[in-house]
PDB file of N, CA and C in Angstrom:
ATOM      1  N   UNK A   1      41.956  -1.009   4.755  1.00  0.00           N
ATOM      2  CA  UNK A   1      41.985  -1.173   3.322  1.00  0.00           C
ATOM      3  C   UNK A   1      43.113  -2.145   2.980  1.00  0.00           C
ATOM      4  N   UNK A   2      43.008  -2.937   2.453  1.00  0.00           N
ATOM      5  CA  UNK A   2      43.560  -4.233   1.730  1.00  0.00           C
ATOM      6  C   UNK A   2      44.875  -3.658   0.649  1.00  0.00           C
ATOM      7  N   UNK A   3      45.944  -4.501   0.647  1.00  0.00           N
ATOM      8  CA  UNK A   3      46.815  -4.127  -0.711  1.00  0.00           C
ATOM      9  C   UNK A   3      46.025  -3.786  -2.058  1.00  0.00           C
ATOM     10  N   UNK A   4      44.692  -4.925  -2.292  1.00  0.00           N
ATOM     11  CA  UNK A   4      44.568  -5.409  -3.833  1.00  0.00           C
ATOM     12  C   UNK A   4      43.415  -3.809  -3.962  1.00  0.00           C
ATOM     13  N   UNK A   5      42.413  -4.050  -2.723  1.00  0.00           N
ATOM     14  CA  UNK A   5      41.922  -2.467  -3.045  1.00  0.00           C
ATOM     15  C   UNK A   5      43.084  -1.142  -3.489  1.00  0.00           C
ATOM     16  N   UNK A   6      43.728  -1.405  -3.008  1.00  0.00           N
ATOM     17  CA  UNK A   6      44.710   0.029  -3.236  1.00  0.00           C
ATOM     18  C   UNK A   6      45.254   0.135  -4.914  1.00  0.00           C
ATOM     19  N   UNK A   7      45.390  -1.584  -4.787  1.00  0.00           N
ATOM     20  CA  UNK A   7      46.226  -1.267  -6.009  1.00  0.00           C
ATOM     21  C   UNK A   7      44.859  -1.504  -7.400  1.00  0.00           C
ATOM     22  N   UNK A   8      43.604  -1.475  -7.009  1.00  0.00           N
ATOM     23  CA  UNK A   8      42.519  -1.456  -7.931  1.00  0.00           C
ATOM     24  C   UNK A   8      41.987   0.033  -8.219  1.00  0.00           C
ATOM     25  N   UNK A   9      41.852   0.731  -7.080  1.00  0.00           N
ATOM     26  CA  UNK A   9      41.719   2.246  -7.477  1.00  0.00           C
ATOM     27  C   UNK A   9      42.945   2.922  -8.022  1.00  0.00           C
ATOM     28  N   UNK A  10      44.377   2.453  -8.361  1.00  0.00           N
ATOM     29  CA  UNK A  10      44.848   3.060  -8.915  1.00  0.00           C
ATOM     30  C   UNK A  10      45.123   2.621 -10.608  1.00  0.00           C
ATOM     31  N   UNK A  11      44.176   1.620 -10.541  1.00  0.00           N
ATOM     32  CA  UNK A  11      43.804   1.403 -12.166  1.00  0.00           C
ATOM     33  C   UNK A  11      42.452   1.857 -12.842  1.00  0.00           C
ATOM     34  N   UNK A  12      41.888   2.260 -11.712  1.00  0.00           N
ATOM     35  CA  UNK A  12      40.390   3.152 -12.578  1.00  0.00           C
ATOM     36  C   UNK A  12      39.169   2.724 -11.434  1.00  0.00           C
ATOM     37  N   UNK A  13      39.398   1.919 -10.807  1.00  0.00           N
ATOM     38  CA  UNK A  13      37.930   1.584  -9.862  1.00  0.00           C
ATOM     39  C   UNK A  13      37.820   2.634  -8.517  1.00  0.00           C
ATOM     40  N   UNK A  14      36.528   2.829  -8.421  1.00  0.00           N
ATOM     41  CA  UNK A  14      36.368   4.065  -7.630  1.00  0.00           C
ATOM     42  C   UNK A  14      35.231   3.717  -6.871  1.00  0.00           C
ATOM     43  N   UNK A  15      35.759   4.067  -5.609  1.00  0.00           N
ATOM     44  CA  UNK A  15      34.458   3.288  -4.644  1.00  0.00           C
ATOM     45  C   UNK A  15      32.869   3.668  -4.555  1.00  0.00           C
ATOM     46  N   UNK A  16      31.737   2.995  -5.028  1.00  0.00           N
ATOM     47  CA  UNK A  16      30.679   3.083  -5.733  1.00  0.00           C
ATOM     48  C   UNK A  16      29.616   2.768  -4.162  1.00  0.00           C
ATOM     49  N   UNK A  17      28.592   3.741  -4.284  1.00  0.00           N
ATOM     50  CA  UNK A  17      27.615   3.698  -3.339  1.00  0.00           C
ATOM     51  C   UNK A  17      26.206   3.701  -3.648  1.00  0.00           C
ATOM     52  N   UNK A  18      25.310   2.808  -3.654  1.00  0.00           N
ATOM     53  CA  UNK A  18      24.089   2.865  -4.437  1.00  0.00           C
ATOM     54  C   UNK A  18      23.398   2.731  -3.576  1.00  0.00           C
ATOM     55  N   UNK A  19      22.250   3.531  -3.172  1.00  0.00           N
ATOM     56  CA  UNK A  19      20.798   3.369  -2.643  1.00  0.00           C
ATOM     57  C   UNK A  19      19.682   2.678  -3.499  1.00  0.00           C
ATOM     58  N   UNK A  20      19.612   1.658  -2.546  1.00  0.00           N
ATOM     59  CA  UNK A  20      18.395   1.051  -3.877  1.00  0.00           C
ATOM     60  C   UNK A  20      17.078   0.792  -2.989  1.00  0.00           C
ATOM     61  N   UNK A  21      15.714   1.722  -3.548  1.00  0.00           N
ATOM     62  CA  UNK A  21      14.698   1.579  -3.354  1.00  0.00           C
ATOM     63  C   UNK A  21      14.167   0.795  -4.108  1.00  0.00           C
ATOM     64  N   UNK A  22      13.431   0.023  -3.394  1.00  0.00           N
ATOM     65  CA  UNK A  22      12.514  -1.538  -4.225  1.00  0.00           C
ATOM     66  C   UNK A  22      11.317  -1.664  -3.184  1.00  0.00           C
ATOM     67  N   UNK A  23      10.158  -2.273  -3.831  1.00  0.00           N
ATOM     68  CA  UNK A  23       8.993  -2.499  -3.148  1.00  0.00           C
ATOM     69  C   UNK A  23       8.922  -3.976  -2.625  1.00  0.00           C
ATOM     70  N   UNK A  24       8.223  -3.622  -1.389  1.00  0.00           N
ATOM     71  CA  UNK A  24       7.891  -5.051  -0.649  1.00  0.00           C
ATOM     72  C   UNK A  24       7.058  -6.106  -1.622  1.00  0.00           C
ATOM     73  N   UNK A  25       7.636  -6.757  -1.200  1.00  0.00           N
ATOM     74  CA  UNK A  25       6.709  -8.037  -2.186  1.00  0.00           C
ATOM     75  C   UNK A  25       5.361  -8.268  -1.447  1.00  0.00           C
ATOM     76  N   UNK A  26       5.182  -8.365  -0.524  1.00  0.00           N
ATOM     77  CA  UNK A  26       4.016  -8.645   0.399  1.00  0.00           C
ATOM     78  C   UNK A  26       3.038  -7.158   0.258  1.00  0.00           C
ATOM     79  N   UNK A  27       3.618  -6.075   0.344  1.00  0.00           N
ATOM     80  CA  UNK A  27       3.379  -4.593   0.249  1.00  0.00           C
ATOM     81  C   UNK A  27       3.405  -3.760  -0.696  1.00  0.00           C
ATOM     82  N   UNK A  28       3.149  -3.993  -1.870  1.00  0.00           N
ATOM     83  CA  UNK A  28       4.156  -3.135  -3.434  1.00  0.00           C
ATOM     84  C   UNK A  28       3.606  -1.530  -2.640  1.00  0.00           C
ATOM     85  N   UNK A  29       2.607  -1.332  -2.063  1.00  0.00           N
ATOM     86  CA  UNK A  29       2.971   0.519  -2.134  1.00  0.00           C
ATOM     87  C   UNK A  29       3.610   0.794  -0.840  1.00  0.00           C
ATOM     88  N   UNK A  30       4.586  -0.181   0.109  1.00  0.00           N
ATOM     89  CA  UNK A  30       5.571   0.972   0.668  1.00  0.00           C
ATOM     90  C   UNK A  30       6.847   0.290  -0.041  1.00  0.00           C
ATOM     91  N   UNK A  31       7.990   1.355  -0.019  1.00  0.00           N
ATOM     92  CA  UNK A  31       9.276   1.136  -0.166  1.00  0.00           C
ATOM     93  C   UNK A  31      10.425   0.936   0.786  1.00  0.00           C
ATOM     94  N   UNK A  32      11.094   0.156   0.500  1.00  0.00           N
ATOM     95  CA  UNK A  32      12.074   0.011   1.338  1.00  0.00           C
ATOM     96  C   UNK A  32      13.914   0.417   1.007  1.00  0.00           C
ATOM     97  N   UNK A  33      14.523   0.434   1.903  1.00  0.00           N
ATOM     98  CA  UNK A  33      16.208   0.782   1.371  1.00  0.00           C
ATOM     99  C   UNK A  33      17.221  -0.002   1.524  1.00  0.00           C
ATOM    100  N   UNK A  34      17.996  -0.062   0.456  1.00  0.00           N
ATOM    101  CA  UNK A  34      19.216  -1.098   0.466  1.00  0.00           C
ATOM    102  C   UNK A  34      20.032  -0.218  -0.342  1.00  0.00           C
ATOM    103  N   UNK A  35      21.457  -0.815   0.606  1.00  0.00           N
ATOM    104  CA  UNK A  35      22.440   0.082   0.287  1.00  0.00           C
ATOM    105  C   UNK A  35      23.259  -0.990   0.285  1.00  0.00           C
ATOM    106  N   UNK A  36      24.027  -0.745  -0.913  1.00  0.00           N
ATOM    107  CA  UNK A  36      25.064  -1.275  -1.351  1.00  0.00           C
ATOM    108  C   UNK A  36      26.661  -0.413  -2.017  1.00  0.00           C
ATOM    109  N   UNK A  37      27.452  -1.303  -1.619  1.00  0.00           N
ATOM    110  CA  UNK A  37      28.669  -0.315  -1.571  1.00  0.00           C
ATOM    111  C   UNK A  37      29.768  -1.567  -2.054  1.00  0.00           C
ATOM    112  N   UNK A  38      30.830  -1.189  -3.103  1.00  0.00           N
ATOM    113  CA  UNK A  38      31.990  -1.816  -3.764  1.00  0.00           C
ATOM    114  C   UNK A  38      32.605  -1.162  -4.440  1.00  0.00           C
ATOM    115  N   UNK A  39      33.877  -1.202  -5.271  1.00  0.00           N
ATOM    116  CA  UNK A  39      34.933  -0.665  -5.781  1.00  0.00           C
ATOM    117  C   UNK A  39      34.318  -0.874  -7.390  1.00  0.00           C
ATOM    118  N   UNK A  40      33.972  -0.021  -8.172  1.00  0.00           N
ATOM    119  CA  UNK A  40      33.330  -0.245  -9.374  1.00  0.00           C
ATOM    120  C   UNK A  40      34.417   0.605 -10.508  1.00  0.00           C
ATOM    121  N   UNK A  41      33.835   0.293 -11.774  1.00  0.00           N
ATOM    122  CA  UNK A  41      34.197   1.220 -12.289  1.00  0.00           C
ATOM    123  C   UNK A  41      33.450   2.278 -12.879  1.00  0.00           C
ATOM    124  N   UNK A  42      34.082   2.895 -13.156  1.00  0.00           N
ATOM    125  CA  UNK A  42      32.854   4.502 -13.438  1.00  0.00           C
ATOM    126  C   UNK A  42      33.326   4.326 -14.822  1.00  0.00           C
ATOM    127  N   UNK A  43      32.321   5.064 -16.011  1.00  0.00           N
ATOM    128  CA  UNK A  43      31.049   5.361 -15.744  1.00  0.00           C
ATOM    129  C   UNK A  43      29.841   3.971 -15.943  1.00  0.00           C
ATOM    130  N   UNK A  44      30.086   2.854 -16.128  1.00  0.00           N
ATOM    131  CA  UNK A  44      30.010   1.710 -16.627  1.00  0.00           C
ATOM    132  C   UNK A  44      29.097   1.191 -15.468  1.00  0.00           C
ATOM    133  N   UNK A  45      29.677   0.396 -14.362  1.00  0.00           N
ATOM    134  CA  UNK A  45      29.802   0.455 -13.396  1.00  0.00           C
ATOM    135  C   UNK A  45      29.016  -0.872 -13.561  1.00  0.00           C
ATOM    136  N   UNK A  46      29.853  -2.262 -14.255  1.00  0.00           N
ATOM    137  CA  UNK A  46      29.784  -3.656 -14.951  1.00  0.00           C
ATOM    138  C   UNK A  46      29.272  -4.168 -13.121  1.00  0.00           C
ATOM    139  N   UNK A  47      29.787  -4.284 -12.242  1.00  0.00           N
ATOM    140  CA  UNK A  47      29.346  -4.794 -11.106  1.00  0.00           C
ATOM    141  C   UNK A  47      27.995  -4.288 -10.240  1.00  0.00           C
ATOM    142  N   UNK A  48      28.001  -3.093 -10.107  1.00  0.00           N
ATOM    143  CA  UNK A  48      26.131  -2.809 -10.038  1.00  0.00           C
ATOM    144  C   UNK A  48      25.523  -3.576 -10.852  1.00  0.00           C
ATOM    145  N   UNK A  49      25.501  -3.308 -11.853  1.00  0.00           N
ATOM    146  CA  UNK A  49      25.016  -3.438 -13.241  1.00  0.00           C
ATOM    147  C   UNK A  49      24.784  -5.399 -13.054  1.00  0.00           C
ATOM    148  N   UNK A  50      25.345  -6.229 -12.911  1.00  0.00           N
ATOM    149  CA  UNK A  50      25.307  -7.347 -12.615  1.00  0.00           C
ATOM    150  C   UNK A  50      24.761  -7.956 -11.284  1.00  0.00           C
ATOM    151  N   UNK A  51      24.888  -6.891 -10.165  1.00  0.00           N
ATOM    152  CA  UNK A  51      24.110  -7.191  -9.283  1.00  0.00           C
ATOM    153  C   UNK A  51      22.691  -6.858  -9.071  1.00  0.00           C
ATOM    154  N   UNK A  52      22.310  -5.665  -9.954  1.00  0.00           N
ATOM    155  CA  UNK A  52      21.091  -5.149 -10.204  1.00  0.00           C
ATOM    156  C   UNK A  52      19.994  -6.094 -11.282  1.00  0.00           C
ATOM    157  N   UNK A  53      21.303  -6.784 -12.312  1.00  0.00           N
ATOM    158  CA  UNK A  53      20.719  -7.978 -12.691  1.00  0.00           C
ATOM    159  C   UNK A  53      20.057  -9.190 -12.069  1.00  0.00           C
ATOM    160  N   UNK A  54      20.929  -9.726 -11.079  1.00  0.00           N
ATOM    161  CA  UNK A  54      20.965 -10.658 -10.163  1.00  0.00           C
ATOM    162  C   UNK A  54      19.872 -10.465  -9.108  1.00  0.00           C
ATOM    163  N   UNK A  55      19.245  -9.187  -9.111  1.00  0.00           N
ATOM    164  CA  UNK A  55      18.362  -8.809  -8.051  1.00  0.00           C
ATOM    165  C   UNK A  55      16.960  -9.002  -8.679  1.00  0.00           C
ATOM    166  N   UNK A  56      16.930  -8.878 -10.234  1.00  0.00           N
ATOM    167  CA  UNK A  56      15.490  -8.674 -11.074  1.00  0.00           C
ATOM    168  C   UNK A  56      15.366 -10.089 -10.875  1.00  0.00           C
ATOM    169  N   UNK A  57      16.295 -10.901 -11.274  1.00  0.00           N
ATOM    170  CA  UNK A  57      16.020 -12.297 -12.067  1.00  0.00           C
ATOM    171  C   UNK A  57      15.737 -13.326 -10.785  1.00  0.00           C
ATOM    172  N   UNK A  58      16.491 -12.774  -9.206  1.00  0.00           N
ATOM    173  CA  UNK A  58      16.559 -13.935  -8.321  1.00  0.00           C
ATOM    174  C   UNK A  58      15.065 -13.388  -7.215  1.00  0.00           C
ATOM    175  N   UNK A  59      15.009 -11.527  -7.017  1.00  0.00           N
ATOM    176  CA  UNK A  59      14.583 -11.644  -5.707  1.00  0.00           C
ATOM    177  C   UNK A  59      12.886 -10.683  -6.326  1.00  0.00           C
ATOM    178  N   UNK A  60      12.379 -11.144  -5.324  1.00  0.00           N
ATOM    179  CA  UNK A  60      10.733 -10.512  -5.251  1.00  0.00           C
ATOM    180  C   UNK A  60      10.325  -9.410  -5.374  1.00  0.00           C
ATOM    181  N   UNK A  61      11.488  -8.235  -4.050  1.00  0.00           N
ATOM    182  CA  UNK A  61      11.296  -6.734  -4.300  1.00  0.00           C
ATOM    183  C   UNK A  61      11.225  -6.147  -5.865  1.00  0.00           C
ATOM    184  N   UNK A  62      10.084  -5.646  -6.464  1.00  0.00           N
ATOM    185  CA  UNK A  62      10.861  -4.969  -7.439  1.00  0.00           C
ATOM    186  C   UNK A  62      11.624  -2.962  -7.429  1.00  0.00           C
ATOM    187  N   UNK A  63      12.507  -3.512  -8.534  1.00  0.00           N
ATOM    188  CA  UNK A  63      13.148  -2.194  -7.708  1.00  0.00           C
ATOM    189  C   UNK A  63      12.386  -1.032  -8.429  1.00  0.00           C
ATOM    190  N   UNK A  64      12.698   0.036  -7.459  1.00  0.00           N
ATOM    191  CA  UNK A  64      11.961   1.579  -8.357  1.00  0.00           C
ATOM    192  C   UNK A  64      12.428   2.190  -8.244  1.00  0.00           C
ATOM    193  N   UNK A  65      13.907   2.608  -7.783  1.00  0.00           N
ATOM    194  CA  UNK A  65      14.960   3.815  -8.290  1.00  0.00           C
ATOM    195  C   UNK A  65      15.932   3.488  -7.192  1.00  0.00           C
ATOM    196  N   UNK A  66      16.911   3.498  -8.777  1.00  0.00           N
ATOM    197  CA  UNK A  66      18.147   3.497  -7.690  1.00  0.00           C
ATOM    198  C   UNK A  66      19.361   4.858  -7.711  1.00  0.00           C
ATOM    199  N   UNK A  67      20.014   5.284  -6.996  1.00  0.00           N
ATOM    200  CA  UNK A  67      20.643   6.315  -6.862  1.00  0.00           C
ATOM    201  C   UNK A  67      22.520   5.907  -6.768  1.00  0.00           C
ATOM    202  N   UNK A  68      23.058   6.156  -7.648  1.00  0.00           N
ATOM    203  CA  UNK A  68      24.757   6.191  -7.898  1.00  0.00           C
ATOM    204  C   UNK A  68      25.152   7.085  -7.162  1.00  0.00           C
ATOM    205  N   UNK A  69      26.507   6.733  -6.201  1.00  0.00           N
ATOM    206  CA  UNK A  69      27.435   8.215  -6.043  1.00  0.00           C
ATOM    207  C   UNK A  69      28.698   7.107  -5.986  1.00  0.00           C
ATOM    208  N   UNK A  70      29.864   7.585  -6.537  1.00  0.00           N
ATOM    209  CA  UNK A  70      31.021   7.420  -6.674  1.00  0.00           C
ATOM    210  C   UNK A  70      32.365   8.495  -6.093  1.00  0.00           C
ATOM    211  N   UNK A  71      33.229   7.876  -6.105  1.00  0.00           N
ATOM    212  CA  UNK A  71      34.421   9.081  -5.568  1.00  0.00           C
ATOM    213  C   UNK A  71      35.121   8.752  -5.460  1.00  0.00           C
ATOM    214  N   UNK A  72      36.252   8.977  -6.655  1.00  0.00           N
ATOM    215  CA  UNK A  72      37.745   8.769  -6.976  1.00  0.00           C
ATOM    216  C   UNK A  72      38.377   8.981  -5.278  1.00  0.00           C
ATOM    217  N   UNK A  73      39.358   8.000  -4.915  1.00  0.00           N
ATOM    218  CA  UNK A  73      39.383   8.313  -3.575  1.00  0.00           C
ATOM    219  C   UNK A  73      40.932   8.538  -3.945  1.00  0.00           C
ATOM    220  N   UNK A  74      42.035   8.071  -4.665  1.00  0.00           N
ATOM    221  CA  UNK A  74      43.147   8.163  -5.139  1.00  0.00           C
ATOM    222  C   UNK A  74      43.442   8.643  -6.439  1.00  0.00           C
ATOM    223  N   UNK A  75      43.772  10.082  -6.545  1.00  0.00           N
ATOM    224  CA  UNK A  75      44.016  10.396  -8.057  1.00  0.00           C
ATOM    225  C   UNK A  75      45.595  11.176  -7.980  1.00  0.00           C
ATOM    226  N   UNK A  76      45.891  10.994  -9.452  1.00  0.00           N
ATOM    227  CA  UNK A  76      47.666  11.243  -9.750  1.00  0.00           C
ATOM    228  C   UNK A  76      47.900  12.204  -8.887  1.00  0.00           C
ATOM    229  N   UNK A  77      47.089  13.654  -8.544  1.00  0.00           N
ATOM    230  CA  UNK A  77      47.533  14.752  -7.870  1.00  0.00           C
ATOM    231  C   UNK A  77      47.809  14.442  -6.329  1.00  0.00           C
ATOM    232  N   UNK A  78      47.299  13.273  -5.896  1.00  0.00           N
ATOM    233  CA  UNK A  78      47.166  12.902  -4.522  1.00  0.00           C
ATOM    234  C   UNK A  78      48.240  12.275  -3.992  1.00  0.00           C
ATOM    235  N   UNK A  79      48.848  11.227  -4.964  1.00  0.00           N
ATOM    236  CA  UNK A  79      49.650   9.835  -4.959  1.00  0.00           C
ATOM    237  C   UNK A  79      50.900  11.040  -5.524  1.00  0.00           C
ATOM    238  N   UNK A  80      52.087  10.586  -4.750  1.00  0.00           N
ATOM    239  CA  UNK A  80      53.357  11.326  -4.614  1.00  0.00           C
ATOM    240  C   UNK A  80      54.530   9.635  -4.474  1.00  0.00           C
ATOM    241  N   UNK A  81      55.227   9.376  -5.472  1.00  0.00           N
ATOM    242  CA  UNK A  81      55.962   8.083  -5.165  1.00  0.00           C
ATOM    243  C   UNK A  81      57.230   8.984  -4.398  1.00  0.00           C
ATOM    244  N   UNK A  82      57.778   8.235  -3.325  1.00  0.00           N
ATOM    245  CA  UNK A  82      59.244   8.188  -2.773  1.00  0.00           C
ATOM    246  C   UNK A  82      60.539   7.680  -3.132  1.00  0.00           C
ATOM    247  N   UNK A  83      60.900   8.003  -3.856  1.00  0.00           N
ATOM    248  CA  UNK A  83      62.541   7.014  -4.197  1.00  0.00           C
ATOM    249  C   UNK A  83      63.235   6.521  -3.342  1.00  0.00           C
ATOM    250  N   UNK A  84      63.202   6.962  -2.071  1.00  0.00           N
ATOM    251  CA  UNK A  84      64.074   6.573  -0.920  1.00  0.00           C
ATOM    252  C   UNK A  84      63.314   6.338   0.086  1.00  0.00           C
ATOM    253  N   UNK A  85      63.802   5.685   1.026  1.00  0.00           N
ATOM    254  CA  UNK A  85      63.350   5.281   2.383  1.00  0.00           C
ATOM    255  C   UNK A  85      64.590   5.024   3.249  1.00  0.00           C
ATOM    256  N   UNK A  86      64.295   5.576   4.579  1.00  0.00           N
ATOM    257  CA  UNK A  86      65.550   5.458   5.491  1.00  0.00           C
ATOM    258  C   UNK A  86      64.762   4.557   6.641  1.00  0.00           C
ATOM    259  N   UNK A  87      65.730   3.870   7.094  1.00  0.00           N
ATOM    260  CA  UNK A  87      65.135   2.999   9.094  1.00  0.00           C
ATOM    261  C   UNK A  87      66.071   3.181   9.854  1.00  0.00           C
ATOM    262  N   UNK A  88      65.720   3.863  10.999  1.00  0.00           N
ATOM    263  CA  UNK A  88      66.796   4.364  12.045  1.00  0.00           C
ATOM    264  C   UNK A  88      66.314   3.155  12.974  1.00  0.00           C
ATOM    265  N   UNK A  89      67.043   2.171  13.633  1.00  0.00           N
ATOM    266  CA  UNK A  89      66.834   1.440  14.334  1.00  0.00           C
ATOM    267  C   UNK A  89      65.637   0.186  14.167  1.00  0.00           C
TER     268      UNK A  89
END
């Protein structure tokens, strides 16, 4: 995990997991799965939401349900700051 992730979930973004079922373009009655995963914000969640755009307008599959799960991975009760730090050698 990266500095800028760390320091993005502790302003409200919470790492976002979406299953997205969409139909074959060649096939519309089977379905297929795509999973997508990024630091979003809840309950909004402006970056699905723009990529789910980006998916109607650019690609063939159309989609037929997609499924959210999210999960605060850093919250105030978790995060404990240190005032001090010692280095022995």
């Amino acid at each position: 995990m990266s500095d800028t992730d760390f320091s993005r979930m502790l302003t409200g973004y919470t790492l976002t997991t979406a299953e997205i079922l969409y139909r074959l373009p060649d096939h519309p009655s089977l379905l297929q799965t795509y999973l997508w995963q990024d630091y979003d914000l809840h309950p909004k969640f402006p970056k699905l939401k723009s990529f789910l755009d980006f998916w109607e307008a650019n690609l063939d599959g159309k989609l037929y349900k997609v499924s959210v799960n999210h999960r605060h991975l850093v919250s105030p009760a978790e995060l404990k700051l240190v005032g001090n730090e010692f280095k022995l050698h």
